[in-house]
PDBML (XML) file of the C-alpha atoms, coordinates in Angstrom:
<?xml version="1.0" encoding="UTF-8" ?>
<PDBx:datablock datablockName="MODEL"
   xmlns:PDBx="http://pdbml.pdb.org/schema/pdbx-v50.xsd"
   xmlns:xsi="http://www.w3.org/2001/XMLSchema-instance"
   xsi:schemaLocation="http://pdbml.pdb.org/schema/pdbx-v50.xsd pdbx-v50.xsd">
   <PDBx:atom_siteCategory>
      <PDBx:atom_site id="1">
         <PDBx:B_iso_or_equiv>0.00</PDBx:B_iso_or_equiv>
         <PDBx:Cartn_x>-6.012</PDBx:Cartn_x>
         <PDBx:Cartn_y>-0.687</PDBx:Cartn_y>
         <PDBx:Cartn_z>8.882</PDBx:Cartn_z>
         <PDBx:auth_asym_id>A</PDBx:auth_asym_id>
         <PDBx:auth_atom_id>CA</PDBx:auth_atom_id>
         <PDBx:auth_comp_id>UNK</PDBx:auth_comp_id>
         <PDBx:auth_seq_id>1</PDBx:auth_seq_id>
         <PDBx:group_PDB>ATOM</PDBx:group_PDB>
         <PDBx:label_alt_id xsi:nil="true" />
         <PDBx:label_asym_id>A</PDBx:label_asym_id>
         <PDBx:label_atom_id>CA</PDBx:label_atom_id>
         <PDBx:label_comp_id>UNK</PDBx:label_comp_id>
         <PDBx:label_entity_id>1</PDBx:label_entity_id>
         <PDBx:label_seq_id>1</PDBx:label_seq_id>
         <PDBx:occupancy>1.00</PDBx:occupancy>
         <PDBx:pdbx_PDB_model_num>1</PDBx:pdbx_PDB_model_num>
         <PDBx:type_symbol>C</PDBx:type_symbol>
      </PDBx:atom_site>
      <PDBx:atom_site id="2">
         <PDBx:B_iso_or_equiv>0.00</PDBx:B_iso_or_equiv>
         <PDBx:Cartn_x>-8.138</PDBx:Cartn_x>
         <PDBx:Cartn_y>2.026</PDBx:Cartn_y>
         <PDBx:Cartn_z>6.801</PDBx:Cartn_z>
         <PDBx:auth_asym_id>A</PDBx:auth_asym_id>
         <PDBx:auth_atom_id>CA</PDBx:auth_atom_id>
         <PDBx:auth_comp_id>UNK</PDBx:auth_comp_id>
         <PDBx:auth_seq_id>2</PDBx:auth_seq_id>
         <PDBx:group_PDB>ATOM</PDBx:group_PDB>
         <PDBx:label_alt_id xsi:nil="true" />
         <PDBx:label_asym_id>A</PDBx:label_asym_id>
         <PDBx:label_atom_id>CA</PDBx:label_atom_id>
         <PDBx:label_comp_id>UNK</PDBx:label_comp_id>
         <PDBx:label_entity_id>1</PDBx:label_entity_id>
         <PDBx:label_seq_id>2</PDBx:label_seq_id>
         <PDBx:occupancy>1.00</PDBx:occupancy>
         <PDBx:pdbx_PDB_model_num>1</PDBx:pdbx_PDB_model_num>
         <PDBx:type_symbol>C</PDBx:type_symbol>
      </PDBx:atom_site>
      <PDBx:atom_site id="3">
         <PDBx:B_iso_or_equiv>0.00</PDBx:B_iso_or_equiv>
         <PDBx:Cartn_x>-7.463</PDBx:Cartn_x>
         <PDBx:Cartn_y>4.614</PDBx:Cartn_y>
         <PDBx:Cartn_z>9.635</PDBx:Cartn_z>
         <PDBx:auth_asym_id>A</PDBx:auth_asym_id>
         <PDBx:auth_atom_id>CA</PDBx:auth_atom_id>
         <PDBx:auth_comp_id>UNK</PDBx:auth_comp_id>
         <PDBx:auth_seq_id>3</PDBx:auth_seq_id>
         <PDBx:group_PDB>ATOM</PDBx:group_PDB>
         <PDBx:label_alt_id xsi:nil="true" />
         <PDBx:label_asym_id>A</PDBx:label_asym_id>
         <PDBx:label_atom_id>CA</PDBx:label_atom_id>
         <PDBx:label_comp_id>UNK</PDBx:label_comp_id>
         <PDBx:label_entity_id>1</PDBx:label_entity_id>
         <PDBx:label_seq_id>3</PDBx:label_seq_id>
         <PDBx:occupancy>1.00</PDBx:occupancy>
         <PDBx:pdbx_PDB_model_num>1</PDBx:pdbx_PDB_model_num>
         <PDBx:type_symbol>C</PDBx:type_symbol>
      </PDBx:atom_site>
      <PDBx:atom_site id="4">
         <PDBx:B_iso_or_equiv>0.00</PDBx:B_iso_or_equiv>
         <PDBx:Cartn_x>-3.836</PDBx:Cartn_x>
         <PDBx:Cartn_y>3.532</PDBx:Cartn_y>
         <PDBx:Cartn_z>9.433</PDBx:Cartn_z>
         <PDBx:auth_asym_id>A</PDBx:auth_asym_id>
         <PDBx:auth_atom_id>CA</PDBx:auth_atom_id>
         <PDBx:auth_comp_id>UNK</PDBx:auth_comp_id>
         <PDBx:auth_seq_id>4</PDBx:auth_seq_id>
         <PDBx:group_PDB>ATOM</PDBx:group_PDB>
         <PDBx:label_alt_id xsi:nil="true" />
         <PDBx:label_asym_id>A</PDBx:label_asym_id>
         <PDBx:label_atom_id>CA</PDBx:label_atom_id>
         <PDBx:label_comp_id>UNK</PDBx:label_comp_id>
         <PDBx:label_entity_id>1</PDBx:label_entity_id>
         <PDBx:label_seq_id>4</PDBx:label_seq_id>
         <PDBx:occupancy>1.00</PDBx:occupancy>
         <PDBx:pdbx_PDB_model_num>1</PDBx:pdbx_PDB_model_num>
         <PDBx:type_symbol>C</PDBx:type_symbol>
      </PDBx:atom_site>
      <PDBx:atom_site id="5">
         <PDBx:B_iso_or_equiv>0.00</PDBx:B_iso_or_equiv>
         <PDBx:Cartn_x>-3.616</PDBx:Cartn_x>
         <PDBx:Cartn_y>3.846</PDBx:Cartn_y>
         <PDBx:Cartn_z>5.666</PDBx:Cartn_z>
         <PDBx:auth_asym_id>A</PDBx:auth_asym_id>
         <PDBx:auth_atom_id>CA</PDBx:auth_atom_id>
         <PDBx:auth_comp_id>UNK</PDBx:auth_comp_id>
         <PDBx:auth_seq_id>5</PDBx:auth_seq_id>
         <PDBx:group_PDB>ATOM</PDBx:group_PDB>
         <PDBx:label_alt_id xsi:nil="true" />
         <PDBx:label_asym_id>A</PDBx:label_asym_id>
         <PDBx:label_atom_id>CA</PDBx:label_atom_id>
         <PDBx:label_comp_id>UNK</PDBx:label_comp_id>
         <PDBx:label_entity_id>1</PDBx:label_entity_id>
         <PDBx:label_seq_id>5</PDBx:label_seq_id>
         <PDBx:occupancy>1.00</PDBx:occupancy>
         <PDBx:pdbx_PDB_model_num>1</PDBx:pdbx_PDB_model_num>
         <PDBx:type_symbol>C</PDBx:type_symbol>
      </PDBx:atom_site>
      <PDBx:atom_site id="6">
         <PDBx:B_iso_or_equiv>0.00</PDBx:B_iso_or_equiv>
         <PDBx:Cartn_x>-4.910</PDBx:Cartn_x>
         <PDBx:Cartn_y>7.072</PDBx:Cartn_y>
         <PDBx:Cartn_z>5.609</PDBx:Cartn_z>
         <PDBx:auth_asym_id>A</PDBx:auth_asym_id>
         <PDBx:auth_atom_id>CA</PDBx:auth_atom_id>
         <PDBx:auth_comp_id>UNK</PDBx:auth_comp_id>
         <PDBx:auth_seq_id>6</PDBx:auth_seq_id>
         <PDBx:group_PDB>ATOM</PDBx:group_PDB>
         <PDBx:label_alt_id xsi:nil="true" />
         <PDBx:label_asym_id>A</PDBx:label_asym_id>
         <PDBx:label_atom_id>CA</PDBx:label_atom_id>
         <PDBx:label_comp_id>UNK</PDBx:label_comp_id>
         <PDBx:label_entity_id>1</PDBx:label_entity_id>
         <PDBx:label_seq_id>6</PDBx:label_seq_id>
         <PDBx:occupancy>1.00</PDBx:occupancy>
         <PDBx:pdbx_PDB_model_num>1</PDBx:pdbx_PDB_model_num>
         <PDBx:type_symbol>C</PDBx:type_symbol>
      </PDBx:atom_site>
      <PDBx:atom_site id="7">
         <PDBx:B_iso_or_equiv>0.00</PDBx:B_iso_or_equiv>
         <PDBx:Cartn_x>-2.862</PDBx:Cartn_x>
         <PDBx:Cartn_y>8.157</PDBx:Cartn_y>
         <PDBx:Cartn_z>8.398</PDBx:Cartn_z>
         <PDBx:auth_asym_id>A</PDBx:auth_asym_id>
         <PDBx:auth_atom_id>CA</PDBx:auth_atom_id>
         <PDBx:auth_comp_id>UNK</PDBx:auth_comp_id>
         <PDBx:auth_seq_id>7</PDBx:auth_seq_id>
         <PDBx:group_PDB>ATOM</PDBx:group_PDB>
         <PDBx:label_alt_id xsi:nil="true" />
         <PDBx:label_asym_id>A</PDBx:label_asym_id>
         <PDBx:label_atom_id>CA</PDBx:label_atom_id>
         <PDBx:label_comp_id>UNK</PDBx:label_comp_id>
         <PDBx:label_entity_id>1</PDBx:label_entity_id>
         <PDBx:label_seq_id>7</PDBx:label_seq_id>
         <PDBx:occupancy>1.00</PDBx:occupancy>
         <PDBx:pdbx_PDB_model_num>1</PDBx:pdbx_PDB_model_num>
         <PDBx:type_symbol>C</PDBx:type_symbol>
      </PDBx:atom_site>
      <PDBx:atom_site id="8">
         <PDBx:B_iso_or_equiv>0.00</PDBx:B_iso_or_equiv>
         <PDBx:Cartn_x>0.276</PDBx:Cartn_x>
         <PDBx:Cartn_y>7.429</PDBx:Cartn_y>
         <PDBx:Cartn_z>6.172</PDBx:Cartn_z>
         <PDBx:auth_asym_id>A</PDBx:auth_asym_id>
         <PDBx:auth_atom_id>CA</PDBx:auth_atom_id>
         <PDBx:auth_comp_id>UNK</PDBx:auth_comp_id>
         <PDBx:auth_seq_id>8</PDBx:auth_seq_id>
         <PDBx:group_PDB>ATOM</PDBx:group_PDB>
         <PDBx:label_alt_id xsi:nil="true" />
         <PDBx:label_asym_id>A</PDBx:label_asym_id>
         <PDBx:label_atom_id>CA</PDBx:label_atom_id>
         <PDBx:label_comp_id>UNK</PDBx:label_comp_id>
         <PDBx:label_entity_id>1</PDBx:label_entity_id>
         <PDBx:label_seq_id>8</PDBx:label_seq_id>
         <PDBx:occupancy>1.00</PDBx:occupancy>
         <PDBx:pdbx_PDB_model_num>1</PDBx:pdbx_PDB_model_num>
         <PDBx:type_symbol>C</PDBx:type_symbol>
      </PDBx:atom_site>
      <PDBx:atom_site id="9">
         <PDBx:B_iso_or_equiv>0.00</PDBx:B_iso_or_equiv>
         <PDBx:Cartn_x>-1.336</PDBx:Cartn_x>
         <PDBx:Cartn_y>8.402</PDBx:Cartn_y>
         <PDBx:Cartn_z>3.236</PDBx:Cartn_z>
         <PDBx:auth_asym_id>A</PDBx:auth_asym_id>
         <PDBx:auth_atom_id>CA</PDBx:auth_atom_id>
         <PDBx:auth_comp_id>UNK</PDBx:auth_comp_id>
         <PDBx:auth_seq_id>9</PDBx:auth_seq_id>
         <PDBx:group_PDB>ATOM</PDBx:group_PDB>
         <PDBx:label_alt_id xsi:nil="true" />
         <PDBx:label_asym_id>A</PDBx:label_asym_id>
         <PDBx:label_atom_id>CA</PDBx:label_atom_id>
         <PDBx:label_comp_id>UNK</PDBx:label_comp_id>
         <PDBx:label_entity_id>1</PDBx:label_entity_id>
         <PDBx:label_seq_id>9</PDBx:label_seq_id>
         <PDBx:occupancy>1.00</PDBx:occupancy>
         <PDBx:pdbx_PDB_model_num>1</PDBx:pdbx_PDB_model_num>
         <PDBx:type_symbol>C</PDBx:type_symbol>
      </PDBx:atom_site>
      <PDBx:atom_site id="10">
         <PDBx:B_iso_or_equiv>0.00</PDBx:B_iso_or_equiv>
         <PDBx:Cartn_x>-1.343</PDBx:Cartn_x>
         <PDBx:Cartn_y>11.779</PDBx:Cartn_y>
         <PDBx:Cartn_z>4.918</PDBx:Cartn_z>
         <PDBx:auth_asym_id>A</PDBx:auth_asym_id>
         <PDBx:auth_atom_id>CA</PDBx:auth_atom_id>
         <PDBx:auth_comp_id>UNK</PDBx:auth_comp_id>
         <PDBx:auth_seq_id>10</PDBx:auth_seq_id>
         <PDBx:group_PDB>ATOM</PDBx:group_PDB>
         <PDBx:label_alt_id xsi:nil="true" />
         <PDBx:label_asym_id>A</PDBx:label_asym_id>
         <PDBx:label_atom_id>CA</PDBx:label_atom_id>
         <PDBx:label_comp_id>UNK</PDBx:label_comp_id>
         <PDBx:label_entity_id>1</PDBx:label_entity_id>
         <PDBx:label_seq_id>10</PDBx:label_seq_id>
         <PDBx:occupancy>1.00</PDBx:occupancy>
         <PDBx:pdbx_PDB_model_num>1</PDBx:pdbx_PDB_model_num>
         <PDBx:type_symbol>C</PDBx:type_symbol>
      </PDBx:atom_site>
      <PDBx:atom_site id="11">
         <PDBx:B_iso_or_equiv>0.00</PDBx:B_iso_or_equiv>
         <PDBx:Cartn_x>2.435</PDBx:Cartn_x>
         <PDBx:Cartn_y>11.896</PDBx:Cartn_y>
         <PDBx:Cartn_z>6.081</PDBx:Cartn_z>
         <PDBx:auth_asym_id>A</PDBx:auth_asym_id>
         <PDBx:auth_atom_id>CA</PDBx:auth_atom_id>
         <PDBx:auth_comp_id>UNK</PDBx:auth_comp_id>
         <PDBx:auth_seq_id>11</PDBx:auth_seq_id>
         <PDBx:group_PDB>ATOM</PDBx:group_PDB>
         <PDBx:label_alt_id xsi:nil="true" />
         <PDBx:label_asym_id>A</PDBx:label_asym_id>
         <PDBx:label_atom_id>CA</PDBx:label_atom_id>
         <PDBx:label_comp_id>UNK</PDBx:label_comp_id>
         <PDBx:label_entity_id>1</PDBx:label_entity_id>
         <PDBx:label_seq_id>11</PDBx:label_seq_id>
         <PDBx:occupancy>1.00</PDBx:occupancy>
         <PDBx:pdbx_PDB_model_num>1</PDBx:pdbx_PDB_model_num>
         <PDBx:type_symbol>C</PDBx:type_symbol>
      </PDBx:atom_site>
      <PDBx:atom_site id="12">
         <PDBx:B_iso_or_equiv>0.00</PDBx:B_iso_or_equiv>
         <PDBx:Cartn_x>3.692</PDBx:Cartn_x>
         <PDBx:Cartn_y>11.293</PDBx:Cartn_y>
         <PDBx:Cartn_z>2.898</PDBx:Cartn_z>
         <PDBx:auth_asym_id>A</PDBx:auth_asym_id>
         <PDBx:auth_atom_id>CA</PDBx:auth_atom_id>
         <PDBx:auth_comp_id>UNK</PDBx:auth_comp_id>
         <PDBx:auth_seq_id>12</PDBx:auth_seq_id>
         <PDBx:group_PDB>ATOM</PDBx:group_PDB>
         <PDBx:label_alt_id xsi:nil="true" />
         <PDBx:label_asym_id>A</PDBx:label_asym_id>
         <PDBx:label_atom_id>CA</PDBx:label_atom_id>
         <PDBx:label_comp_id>UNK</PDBx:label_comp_id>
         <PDBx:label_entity_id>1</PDBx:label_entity_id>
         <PDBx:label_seq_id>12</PDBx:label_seq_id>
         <PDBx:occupancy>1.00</PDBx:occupancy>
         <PDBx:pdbx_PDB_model_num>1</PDBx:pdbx_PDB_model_num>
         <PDBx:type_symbol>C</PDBx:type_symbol>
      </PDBx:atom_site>
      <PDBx:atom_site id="13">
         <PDBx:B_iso_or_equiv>0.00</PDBx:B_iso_or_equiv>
         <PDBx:Cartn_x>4.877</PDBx:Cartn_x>
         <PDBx:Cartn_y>8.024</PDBx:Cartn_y>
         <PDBx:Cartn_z>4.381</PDBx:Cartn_z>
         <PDBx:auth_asym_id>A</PDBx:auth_asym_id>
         <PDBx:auth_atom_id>CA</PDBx:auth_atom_id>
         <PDBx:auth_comp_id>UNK</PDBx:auth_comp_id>
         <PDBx:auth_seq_id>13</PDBx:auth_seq_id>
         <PDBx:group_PDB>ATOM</PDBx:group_PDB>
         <PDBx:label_alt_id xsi:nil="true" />
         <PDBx:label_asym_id>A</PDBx:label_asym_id>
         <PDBx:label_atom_id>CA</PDBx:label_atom_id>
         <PDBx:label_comp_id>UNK</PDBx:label_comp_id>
         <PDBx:label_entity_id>1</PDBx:label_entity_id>
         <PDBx:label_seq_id>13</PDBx:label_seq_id>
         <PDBx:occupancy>1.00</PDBx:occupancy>
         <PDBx:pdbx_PDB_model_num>1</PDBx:pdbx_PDB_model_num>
         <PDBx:type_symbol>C</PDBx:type_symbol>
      </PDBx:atom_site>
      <PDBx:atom_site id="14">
         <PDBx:B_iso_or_equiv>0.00</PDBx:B_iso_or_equiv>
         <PDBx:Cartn_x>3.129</PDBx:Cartn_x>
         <PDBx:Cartn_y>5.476</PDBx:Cartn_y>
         <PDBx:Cartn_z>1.345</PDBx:Cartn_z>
         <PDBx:auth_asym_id>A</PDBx:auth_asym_id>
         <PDBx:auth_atom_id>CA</PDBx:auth_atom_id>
         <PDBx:auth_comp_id>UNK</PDBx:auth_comp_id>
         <PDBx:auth_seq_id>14</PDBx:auth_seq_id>
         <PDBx:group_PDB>ATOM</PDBx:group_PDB>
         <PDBx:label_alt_id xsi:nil="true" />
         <PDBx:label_asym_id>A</PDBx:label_asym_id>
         <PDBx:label_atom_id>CA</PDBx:label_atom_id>
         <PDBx:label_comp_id>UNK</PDBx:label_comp_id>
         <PDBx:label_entity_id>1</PDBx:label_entity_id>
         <PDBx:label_seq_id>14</PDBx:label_seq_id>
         <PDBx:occupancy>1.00</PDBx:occupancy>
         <PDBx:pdbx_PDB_model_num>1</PDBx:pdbx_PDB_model_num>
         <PDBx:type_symbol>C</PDBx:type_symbol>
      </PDBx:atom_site>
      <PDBx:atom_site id="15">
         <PDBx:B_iso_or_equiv>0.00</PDBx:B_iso_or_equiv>
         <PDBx:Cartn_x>6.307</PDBx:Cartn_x>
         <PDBx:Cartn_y>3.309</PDBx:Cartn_y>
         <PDBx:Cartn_z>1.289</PDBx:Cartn_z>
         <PDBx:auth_asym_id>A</PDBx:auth_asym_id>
         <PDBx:auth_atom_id>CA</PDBx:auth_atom_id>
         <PDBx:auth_comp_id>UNK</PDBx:auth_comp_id>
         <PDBx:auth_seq_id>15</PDBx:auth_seq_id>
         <PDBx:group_PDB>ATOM</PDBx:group_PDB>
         <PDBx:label_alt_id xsi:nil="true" />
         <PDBx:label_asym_id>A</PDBx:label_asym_id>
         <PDBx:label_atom_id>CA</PDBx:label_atom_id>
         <PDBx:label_comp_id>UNK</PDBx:label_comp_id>
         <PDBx:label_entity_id>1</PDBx:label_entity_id>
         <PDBx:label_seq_id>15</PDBx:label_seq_id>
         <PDBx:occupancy>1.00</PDBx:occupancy>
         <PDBx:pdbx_PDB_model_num>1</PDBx:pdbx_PDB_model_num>
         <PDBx:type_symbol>C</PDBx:type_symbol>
      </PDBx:atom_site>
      <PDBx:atom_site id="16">
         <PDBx:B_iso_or_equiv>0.00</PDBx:B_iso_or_equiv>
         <PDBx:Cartn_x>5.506</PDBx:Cartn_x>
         <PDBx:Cartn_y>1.955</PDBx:Cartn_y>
         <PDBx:Cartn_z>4.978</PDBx:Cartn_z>
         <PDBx:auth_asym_id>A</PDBx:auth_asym_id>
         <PDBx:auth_atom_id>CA</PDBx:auth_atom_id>
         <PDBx:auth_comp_id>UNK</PDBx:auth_comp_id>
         <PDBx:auth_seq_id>16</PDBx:auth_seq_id>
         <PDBx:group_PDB>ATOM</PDBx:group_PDB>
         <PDBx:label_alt_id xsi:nil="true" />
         <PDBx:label_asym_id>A</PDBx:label_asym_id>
         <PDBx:label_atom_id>CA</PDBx:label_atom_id>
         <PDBx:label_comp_id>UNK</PDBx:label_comp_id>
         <PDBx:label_entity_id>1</PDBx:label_entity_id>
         <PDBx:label_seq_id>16</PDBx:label_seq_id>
         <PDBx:occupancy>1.00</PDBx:occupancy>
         <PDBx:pdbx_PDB_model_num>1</PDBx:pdbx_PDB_model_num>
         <PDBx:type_symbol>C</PDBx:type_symbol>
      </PDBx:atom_site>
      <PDBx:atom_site id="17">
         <PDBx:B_iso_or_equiv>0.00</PDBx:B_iso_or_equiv>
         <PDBx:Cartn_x>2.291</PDBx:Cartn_x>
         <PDBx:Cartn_y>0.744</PDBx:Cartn_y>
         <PDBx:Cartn_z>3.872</PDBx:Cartn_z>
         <PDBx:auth_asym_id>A</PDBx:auth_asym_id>
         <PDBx:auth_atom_id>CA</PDBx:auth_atom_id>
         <PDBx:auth_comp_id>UNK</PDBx:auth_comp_id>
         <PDBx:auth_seq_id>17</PDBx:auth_seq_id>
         <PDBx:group_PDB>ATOM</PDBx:group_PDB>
         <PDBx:label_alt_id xsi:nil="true" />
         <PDBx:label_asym_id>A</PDBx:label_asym_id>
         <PDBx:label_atom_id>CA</PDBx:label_atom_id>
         <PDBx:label_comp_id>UNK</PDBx:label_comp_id>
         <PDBx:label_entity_id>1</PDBx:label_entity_id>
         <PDBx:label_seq_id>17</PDBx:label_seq_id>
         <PDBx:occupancy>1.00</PDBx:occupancy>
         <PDBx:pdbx_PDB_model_num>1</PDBx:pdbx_PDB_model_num>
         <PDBx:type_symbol>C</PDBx:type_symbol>
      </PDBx:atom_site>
      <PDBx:atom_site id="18">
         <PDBx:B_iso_or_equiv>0.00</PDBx:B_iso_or_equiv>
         <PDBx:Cartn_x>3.840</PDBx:Cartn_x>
         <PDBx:Cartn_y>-1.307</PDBx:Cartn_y>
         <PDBx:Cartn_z>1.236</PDBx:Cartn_z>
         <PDBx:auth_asym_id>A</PDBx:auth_asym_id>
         <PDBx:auth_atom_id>CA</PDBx:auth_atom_id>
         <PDBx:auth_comp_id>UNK</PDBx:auth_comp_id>
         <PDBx:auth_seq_id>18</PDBx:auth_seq_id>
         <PDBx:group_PDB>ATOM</PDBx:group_PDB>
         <PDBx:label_alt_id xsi:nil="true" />
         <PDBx:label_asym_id>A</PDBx:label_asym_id>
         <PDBx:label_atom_id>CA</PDBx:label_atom_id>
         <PDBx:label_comp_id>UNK</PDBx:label_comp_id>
         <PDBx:label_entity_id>1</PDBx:label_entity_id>
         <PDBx:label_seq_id>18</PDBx:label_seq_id>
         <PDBx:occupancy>1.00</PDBx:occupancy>
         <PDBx:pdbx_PDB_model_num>1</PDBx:pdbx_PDB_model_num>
         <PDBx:type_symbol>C</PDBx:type_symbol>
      </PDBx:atom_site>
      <PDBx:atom_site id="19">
         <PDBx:B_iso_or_equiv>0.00</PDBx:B_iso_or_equiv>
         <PDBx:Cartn_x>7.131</PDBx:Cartn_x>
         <PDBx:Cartn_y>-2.231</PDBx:Cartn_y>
         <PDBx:Cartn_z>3.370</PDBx:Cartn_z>
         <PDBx:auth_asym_id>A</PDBx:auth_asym_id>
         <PDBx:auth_atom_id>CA</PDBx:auth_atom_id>
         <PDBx:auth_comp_id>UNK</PDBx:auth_comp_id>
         <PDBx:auth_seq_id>19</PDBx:auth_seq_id>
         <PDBx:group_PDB>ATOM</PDBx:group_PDB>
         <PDBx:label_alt_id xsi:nil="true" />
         <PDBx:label_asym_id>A</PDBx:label_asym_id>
         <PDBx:label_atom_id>CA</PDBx:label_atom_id>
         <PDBx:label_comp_id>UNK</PDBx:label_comp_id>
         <PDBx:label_entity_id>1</PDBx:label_entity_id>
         <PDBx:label_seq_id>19</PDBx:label_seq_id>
         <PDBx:occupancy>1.00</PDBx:occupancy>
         <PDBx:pdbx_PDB_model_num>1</PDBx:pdbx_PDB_model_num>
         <PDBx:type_symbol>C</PDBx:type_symbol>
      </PDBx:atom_site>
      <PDBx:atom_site id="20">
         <PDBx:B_iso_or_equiv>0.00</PDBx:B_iso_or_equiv>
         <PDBx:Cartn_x>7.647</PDBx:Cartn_x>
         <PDBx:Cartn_y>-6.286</PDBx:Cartn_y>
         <PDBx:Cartn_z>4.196</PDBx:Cartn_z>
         <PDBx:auth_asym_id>A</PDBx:auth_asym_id>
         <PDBx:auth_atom_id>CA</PDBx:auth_atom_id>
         <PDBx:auth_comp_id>UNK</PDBx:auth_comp_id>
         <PDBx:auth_seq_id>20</PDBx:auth_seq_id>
         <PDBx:group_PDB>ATOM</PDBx:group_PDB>
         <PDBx:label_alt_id xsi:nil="true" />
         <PDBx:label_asym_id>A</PDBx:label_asym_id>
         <PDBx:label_atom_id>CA</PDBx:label_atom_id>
         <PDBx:label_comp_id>UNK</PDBx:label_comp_id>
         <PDBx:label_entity_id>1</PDBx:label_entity_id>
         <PDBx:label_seq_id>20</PDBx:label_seq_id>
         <PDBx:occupancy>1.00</PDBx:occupancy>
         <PDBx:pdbx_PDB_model_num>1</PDBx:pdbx_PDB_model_num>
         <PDBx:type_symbol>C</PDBx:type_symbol>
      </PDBx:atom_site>
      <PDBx:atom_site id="21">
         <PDBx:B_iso_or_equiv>0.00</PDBx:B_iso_or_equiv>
         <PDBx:Cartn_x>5.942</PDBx:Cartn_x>
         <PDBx:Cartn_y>-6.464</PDBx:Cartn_y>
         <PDBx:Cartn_z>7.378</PDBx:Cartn_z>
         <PDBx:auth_asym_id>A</PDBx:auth_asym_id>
         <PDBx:auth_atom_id>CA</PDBx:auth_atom_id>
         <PDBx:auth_comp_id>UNK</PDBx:auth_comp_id>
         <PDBx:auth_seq_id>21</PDBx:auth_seq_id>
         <PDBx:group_PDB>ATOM</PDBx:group_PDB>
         <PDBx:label_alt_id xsi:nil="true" />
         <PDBx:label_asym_id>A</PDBx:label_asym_id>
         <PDBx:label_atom_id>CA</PDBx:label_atom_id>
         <PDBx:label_comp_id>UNK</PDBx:label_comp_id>
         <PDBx:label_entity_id>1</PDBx:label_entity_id>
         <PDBx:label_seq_id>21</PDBx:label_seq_id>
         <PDBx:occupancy>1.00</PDBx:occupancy>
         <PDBx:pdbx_PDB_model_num>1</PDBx:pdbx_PDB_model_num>
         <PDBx:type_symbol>C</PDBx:type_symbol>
      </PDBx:atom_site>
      <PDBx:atom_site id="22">
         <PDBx:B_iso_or_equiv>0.00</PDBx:B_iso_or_equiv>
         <PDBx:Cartn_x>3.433</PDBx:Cartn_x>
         <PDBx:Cartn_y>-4.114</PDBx:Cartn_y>
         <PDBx:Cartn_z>7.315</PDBx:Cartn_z>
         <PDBx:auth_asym_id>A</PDBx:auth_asym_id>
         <PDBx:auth_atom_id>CA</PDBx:auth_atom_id>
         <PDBx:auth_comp_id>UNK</PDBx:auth_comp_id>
         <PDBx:auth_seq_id>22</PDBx:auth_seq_id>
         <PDBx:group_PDB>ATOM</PDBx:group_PDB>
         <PDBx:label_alt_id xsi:nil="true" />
         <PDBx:label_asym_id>A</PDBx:label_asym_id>
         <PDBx:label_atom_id>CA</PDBx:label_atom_id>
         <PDBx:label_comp_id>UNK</PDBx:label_comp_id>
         <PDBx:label_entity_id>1</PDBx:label_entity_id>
         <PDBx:label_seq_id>22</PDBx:label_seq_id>
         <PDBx:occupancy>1.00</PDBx:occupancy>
         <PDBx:pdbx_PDB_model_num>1</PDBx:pdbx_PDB_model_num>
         <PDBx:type_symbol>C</PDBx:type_symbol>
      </PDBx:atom_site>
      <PDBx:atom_site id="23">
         <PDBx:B_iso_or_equiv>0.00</PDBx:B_iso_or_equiv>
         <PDBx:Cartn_x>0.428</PDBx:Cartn_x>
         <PDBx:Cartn_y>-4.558</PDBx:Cartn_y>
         <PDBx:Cartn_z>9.229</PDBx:Cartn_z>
         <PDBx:auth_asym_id>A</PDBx:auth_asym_id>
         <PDBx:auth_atom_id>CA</PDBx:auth_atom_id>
         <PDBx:auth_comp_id>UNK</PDBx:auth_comp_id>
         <PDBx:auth_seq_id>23</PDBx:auth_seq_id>
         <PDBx:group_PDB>ATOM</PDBx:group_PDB>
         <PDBx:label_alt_id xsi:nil="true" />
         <PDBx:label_asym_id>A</PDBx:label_asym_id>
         <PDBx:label_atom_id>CA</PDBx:label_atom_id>
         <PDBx:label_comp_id>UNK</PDBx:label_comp_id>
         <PDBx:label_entity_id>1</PDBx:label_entity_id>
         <PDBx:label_seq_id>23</PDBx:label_seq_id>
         <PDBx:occupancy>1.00</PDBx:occupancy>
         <PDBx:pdbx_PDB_model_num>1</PDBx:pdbx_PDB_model_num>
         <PDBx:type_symbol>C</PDBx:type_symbol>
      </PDBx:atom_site>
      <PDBx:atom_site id="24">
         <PDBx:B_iso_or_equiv>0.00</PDBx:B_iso_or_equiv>
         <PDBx:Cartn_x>-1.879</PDBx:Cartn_x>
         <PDBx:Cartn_y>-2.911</PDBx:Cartn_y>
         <PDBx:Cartn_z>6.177</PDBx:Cartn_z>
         <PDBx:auth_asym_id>A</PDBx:auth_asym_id>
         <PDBx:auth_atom_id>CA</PDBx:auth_atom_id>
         <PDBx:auth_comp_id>UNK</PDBx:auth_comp_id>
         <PDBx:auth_seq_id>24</PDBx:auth_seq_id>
         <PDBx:group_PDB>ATOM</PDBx:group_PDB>
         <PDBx:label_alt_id xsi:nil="true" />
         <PDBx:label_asym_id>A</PDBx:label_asym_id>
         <PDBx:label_atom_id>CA</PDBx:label_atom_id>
         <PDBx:label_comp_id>UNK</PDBx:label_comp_id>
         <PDBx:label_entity_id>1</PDBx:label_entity_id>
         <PDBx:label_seq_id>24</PDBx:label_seq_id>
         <PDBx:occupancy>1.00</PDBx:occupancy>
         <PDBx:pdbx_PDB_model_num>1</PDBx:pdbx_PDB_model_num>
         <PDBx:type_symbol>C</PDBx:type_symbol>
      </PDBx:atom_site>
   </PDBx:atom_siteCategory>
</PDBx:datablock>
């Protein structure tokens, strides 16, 4: 989850960590 959240982090993408569902 850390290398996943940092991965997003990265593409500008910070909504899909928050999305319903999300796997973070």
């Amino acid at each position: 989850e850390l290398a996943l959240a940092m991965h997003e982090e990265r593409d500008h993408a910070l909504a899909r960590v928050f999305a319903p569902g999300s796997p973070i």
